[in-house]
C-alpha atoms as a PDB file:
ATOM      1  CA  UNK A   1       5.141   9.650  11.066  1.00  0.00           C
ATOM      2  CA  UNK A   2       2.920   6.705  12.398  1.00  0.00           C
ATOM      3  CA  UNK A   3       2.259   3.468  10.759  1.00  0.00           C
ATOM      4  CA  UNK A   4      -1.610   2.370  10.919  1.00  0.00           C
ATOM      5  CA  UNK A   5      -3.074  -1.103  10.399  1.00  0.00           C
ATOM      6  CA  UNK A   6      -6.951  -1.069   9.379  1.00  0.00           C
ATOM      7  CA  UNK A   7      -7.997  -4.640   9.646  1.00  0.00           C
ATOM      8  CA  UNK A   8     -11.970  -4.882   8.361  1.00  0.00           C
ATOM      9  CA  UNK A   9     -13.539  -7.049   6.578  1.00  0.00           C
ATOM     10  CA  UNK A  10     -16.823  -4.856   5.622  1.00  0.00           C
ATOM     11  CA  UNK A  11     -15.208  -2.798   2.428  1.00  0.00           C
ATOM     12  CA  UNK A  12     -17.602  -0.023   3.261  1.00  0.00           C
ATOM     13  CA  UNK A  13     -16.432  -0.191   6.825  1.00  0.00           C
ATOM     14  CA  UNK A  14     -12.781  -0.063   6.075  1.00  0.00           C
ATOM     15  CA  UNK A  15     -13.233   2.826   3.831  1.00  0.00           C
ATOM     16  CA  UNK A  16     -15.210   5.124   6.063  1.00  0.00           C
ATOM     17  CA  UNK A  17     -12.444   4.179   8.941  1.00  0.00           C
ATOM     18  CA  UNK A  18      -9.838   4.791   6.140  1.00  0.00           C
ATOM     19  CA  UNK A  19     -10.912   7.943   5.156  1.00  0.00           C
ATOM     20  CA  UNK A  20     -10.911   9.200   8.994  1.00  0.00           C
ATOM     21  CA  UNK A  21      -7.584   8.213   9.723  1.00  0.00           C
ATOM     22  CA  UNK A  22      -6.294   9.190   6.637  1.00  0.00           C
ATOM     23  CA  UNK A  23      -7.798  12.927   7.428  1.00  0.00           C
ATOM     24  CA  UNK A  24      -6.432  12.692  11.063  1.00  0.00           C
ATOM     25  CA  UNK A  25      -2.881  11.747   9.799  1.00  0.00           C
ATOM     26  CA  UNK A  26      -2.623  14.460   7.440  1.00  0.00           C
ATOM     27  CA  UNK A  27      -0.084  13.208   5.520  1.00  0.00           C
ATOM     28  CA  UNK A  28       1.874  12.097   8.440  1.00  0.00           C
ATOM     29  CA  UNK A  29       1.783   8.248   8.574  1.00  0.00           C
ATOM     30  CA  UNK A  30       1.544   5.233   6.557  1.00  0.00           C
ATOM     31  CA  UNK A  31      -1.737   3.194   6.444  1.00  0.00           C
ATOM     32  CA  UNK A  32      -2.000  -0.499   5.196  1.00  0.00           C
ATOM     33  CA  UNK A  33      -5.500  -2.401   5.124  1.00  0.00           C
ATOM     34  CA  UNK A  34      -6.841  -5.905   5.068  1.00  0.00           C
ATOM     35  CA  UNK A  35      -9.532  -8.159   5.196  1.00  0.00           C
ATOM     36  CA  UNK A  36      -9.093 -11.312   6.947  1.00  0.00           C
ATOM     37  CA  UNK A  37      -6.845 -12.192  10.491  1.00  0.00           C
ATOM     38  CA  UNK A  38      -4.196 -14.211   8.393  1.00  0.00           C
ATOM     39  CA  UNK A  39      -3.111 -10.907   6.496  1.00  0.00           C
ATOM     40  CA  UNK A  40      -3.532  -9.046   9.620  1.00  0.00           C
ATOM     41  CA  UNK A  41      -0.801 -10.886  11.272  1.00  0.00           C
ATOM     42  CA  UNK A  42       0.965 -10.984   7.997  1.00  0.00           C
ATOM     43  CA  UNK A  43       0.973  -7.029   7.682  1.00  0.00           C
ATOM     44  CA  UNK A  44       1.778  -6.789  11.237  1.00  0.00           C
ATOM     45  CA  UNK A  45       5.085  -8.288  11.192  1.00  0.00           C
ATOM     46  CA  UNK A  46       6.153  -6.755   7.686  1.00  0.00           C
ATOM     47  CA  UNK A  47       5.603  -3.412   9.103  1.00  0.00           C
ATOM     48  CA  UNK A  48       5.242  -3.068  12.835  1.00  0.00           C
ATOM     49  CA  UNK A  49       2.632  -0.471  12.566  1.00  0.00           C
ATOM     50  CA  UNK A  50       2.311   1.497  15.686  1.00  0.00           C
ATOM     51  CA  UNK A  51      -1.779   1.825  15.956  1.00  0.00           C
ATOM     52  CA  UNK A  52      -4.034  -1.508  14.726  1.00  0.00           C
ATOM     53  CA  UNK A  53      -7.845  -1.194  14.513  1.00  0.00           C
ATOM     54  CA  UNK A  54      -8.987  -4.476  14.451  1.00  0.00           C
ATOM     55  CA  UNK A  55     -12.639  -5.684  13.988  1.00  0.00           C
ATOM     56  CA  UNK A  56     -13.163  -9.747  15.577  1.00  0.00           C
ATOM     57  CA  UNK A  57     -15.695 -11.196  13.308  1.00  0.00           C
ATOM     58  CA  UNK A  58     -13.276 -11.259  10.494  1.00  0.00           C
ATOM     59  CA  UNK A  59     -12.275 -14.749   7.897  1.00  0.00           C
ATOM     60  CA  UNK A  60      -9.944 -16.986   8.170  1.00  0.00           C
ATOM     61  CA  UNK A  61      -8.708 -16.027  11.843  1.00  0.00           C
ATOM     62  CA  UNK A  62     -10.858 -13.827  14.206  1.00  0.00           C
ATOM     63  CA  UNK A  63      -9.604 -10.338  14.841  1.00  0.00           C
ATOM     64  CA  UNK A  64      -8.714 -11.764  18.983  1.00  0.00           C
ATOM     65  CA  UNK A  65      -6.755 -14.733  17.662  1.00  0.00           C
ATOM     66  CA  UNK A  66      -5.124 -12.926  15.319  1.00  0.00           C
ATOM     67  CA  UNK A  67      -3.640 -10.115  18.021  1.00  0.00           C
ATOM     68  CA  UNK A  68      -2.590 -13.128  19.898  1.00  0.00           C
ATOM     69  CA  UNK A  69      -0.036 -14.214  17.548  1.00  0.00           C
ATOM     70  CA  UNK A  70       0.783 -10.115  16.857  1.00  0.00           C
ATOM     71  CA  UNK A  71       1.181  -9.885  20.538  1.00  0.00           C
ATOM     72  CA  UNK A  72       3.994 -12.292  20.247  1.00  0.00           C
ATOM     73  CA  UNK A  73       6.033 -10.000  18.106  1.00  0.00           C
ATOM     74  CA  UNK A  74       4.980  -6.942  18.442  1.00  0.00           C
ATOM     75  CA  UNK A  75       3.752  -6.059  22.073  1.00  0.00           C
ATOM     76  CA  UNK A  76       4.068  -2.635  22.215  1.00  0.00           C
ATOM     77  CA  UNK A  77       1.290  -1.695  19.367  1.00  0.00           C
ATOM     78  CA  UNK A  78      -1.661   0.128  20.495  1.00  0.00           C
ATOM     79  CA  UNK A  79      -4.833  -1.896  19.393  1.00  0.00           C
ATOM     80  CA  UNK A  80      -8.608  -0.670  19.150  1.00  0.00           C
ATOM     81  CA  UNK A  81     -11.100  -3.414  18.674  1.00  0.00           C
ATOM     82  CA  UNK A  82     -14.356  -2.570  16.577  1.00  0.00           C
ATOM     83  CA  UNK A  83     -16.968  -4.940  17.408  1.00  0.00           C
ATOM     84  CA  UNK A  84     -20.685  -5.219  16.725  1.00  0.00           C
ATOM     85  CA  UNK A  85     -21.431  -7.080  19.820  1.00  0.00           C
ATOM     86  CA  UNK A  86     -20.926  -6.039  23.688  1.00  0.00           C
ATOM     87  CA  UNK A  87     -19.928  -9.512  24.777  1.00  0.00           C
ATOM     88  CA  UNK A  88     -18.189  -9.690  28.143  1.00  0.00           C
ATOM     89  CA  UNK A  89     -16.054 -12.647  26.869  1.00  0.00           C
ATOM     90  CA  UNK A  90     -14.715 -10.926  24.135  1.00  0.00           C
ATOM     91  CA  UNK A  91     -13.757  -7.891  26.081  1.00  0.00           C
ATOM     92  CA  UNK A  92     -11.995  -9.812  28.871  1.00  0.00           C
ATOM     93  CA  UNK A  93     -10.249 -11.567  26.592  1.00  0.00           C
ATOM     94  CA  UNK A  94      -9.376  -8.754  24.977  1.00  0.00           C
ATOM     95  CA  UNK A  95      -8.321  -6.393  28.130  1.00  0.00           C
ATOM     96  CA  UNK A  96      -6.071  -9.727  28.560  1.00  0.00           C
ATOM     97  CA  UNK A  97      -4.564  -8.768  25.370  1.00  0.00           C
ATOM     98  CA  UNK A  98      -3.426  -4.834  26.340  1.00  0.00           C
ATOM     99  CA  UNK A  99      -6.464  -3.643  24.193  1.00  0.00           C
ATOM    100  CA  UNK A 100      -6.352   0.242  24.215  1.00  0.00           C
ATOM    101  CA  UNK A 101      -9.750   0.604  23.553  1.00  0.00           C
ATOM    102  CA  UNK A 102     -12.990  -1.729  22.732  1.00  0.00           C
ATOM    103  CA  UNK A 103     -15.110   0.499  20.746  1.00  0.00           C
ATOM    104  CA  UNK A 104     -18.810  -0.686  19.565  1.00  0.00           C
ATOM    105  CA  UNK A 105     -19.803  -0.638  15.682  1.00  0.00           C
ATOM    106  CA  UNK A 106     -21.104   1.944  14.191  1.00  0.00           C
ATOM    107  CA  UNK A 107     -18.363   4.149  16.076  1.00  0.00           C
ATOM    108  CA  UNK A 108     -18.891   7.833  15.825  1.00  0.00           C
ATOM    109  CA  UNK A 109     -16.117   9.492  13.963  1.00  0.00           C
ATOM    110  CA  UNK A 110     -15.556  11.734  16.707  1.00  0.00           C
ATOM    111  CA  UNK A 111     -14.904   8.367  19.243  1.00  0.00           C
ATOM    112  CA  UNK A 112     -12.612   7.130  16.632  1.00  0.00           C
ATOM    113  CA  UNK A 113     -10.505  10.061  16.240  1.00  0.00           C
ATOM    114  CA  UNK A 114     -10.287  10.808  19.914  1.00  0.00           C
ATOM    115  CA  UNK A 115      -9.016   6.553  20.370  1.00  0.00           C
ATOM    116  CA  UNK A 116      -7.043   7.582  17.727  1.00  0.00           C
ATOM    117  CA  UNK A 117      -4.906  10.840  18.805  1.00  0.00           C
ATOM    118  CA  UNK A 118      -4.521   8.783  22.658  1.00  0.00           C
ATOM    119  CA  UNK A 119      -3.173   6.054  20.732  1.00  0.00           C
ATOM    120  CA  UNK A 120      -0.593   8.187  18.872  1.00  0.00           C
ATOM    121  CA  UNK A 121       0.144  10.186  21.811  1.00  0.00           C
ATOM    122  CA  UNK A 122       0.753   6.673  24.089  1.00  0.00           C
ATOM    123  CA  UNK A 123       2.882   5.661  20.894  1.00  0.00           C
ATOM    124  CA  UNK A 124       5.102   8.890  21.116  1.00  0.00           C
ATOM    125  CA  UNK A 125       5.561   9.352  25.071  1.00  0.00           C
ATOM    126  CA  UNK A 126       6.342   5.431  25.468  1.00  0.00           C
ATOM    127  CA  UNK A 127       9.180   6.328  22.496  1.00  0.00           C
ATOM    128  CA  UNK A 128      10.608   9.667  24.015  1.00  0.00           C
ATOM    129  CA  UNK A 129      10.589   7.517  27.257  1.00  0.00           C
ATOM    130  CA  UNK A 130      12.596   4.508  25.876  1.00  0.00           C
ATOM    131  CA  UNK A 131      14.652   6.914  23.527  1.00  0.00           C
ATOM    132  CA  UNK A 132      13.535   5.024  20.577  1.00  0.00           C
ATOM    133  CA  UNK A 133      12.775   6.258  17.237  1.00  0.00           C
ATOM    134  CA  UNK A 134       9.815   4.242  15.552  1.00  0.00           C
ATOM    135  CA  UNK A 135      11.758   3.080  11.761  1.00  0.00           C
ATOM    136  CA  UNK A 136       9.448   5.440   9.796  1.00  0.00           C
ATOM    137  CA  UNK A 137      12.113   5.394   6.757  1.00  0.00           C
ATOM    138  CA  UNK A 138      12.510   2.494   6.934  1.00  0.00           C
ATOM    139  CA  UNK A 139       8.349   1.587   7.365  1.00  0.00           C
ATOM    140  CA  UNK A 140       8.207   3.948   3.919  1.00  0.00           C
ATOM    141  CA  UNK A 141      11.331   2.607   2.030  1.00  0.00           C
ATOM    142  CA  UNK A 142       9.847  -0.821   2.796  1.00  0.00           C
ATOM    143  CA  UNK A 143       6.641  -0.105   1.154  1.00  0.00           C
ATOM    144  CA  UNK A 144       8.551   1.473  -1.602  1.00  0.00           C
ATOM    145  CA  UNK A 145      10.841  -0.998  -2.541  1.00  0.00           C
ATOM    146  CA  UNK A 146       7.778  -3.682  -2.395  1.00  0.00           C
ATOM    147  CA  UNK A 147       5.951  -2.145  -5.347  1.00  0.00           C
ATOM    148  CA  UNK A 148       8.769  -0.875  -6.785  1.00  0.00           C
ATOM    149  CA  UNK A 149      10.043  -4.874  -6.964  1.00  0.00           C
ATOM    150  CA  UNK A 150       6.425  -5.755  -7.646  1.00  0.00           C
ATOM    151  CA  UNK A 151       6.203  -3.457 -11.098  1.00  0.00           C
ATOM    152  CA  UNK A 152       9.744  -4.245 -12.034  1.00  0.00           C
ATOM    153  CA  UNK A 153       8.569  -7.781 -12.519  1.00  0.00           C
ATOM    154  CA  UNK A 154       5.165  -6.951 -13.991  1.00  0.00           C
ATOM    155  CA  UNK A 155       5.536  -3.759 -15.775  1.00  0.00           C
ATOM    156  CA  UNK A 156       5.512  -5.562 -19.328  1.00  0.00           C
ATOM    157  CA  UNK A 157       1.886  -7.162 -18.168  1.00  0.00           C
ATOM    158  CA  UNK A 158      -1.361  -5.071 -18.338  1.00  0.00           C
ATOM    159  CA  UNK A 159      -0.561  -3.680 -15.028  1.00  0.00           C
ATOM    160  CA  UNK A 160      -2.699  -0.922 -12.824  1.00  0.00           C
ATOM    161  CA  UNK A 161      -2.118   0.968 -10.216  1.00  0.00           C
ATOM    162  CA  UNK A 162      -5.344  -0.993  -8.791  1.00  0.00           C
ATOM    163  CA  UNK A 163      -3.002  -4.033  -9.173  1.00  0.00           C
ATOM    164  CA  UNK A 164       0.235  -2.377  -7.415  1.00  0.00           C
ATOM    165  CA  UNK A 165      -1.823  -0.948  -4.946  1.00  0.00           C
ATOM    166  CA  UNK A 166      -4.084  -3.748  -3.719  1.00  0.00           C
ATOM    167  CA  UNK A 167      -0.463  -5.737  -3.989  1.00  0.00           C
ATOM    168  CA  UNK A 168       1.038  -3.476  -1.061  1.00  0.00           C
ATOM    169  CA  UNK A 169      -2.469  -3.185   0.629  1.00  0.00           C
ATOM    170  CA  UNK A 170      -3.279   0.097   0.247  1.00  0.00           C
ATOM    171  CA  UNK A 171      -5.808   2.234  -1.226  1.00  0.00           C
ATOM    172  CA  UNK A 172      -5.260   2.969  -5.005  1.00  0.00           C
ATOM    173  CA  UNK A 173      -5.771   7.011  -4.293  1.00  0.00           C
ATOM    174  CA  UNK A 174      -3.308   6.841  -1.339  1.00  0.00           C
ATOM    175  CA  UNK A 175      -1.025   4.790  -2.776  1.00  0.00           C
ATOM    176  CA  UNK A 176      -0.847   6.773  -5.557  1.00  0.00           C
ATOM    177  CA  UNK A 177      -0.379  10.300  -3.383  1.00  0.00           C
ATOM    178  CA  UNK A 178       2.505   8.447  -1.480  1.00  0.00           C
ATOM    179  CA  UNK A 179       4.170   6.740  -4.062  1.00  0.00           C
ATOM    180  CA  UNK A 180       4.940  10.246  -5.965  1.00  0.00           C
ATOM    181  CA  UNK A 181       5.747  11.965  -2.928  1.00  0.00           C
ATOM    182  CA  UNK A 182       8.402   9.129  -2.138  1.00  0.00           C
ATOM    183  CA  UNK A 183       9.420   8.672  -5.569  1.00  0.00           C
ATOM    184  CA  UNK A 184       9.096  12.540  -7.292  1.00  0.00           C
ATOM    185  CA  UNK A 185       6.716  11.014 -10.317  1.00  0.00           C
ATOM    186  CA  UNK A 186       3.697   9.655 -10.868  1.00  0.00           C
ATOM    187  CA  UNK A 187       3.109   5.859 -10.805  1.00  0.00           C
ATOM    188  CA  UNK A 188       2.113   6.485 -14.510  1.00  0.00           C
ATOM    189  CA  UNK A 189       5.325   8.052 -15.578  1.00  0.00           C
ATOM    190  CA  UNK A 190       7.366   5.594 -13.416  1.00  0.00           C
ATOM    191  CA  UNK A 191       6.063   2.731 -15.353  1.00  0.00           C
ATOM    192  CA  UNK A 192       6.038   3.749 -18.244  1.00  0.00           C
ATOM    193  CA  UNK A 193       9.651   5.271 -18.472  1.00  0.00           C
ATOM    194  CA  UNK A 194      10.631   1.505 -17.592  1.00  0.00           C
ATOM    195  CA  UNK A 195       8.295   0.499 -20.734  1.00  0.00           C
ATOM    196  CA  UNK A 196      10.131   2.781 -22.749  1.00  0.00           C
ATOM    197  CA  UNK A 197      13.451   2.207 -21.953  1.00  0.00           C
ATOM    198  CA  UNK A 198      12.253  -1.974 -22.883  1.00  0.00           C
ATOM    199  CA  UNK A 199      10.760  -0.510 -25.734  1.00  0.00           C
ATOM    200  CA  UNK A 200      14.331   0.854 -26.822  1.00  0.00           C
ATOM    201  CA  UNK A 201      15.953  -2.244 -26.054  1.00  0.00           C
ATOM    202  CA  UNK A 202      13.734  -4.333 -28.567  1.00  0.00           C
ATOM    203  CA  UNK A 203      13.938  -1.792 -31.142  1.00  0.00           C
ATOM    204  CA  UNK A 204      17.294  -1.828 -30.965  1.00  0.00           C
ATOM    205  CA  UNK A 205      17.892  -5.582 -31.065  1.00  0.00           C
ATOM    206  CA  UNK A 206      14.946  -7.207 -32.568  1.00  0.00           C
ATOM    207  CA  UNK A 207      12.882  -6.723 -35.885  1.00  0.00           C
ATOM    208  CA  UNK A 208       9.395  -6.710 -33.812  1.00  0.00           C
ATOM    209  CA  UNK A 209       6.777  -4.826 -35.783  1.00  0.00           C
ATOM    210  CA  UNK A 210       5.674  -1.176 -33.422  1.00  0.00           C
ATOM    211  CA  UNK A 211       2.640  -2.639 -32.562  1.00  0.00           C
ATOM    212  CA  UNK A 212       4.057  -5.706 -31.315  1.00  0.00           C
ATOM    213  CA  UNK A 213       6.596  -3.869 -29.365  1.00  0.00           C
ATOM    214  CA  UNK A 214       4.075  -1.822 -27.874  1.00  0.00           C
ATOM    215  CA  UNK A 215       2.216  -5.194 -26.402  1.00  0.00           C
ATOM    216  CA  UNK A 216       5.392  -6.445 -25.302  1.00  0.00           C
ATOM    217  CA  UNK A 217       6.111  -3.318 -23.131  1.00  0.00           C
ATOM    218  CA  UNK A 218       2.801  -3.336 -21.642  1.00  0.00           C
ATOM    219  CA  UNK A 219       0.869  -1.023 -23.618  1.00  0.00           C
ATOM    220  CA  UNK A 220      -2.714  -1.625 -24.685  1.00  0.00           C
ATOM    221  CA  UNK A 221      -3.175   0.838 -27.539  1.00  0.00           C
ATOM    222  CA  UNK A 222      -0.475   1.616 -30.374  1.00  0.00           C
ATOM    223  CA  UNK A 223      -1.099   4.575 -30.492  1.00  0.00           C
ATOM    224  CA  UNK A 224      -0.788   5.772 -26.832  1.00  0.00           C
ATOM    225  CA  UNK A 225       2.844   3.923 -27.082  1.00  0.00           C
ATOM    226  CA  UNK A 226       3.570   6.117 -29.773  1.00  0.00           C
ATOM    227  CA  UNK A 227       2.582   9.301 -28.266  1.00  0.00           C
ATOM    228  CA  UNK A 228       4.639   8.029 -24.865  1.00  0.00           C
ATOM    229  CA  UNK A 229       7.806   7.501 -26.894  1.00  0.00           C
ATOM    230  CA  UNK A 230       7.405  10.573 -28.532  1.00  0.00           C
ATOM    231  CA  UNK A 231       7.209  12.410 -25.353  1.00  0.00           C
ATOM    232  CA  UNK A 232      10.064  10.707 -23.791  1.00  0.00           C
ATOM    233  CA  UNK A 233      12.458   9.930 -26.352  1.00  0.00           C
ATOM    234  CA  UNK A 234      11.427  13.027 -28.879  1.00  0.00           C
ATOM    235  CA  UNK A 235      11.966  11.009 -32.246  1.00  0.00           C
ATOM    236  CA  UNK A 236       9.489   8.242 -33.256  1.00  0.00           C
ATOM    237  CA  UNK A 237      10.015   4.245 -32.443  1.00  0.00           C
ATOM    238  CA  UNK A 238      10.186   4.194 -36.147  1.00  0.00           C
ATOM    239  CA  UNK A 239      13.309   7.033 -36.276  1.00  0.00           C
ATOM    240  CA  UNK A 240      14.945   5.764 -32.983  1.00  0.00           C
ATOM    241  CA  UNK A 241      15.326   2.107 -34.931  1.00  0.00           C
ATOM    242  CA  UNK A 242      16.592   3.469 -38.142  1.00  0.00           C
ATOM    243  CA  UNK A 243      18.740   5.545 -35.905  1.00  0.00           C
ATOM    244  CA  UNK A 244      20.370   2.298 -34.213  1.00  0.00           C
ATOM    245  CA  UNK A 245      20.641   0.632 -37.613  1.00  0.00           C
ATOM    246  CA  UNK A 246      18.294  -2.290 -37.272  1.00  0.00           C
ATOM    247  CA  UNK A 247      16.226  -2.793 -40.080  1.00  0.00           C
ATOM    248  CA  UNK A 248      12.254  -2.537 -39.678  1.00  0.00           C
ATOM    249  CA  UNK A 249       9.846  -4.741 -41.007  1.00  0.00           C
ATOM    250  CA  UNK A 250       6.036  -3.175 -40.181  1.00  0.00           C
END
């Protein structure tokens, strides 16, 4: 399993190079995105992804300036540039940088797919040769533990998986696929059983009206807390306090 950095500035860009690595990986790597040099480097040394395409004319720090400080940590990553400009400067500089490849915007999706596979196949020989297994776990527990950490402090806010997913860089629909492969339920379940479980706590140990309860935990609509609890708990928030012996005032 490889770890992929997408660094692109143009959402429509990133999306269309997204969606072709995500196709190529097949459900066998990891793939962060960003928008701007400063999270590049950022992203780069939380997860030491293994392949970076890299676009220069991006904010804050150019794409080059930005590999230089990646460089400094993490030399062995293979790096494509996407640029819209053939300038001679750029590509020294960047050949001076252990570029694997300088491709030219708009790329083909058959160019970036073939950069792609020579990248992941440099990535494995150079490991079999220095008997060194790339941290996938721990690249994936990483990632899961940071939105895990991210919703346990958040959950009782009006929080999305556009929110989580955006927090970990990563695209809501992807995020979503890897976060209930890693985890065995949805994002939606997830959050909401830790809703529910807060929603038995204050049941239990306050006299909060239902509907109040229900914003407390996060819900927007009373109702859909009620149907939740029912599914989970399979008595009513009503029942479950009268079964703990707190009196209800609604």
């Amino acid at each position: 399993m490889s770890g992929i950095l997408i660094v692109e500035d143009e959402i429509l860009e990133r999306d269309f190079l997204e969606m072709i690595v995500e196709e190529e990986l097949n459900g066998q790597g990891i793939i962060w995105t960003c928008a701007t040099g400063v999270q590049a480097v950022e992203l780069a040394r939380q997860h030491c992804p293994s392949v970076i395409f890299l676009d220069i004319l991006i904010p804050e720090k150019d794409g080059l300036t930005a590999l230089e400080e990646i460089r400094q940590f993490l030399p062995q990553a293979k790096v494509i540039i996407l640029s819209a400009f053939s300038d001679f400067t750029c590509a020294q500089k960047a050949i001076d940088l252990n570029v694997t490849k300088y491709l030219l915007k708009p790329a083909k999706p058959r160019d970036i797919i073939a950069v792609l596979q020579q990248a992941l196949a440099c990535t494995e020989e150079g490991n079999k040769q220095l008997e060194i297994k790339t941290p996938e776990t721990l690249e994936v527990q990483g990632f899961v533990k940071d939105a895990l950490h991210f919703i346990q402090e958040h959950y009782t806010e009006r929080l999305t998986l556009e929110t989580v997913s955006a927090h970990v860089f990563m695209n809501p629909q992807y995020f979503s696929r890897v976060f209930k492969k890693e985890i065995g339920i949805s994002y939606t379940d997830y959050v909401n059983n830790l809703r529910i479980k807060h929603a038995c706590e204050l049941l239990a140990n306050s006299d909060y009206p239902s509907y109040r309860i229900s914003s407390e935990c996060g819900f927007n609509d009373p109702s859909y807390f009620n149907r939740v609890f029912f599914k989970q708990m399979k008595t009513t928030p009503k029942k479950y306090r009268m079964q703990t012996n707190v009196s209800i005032y609604s």
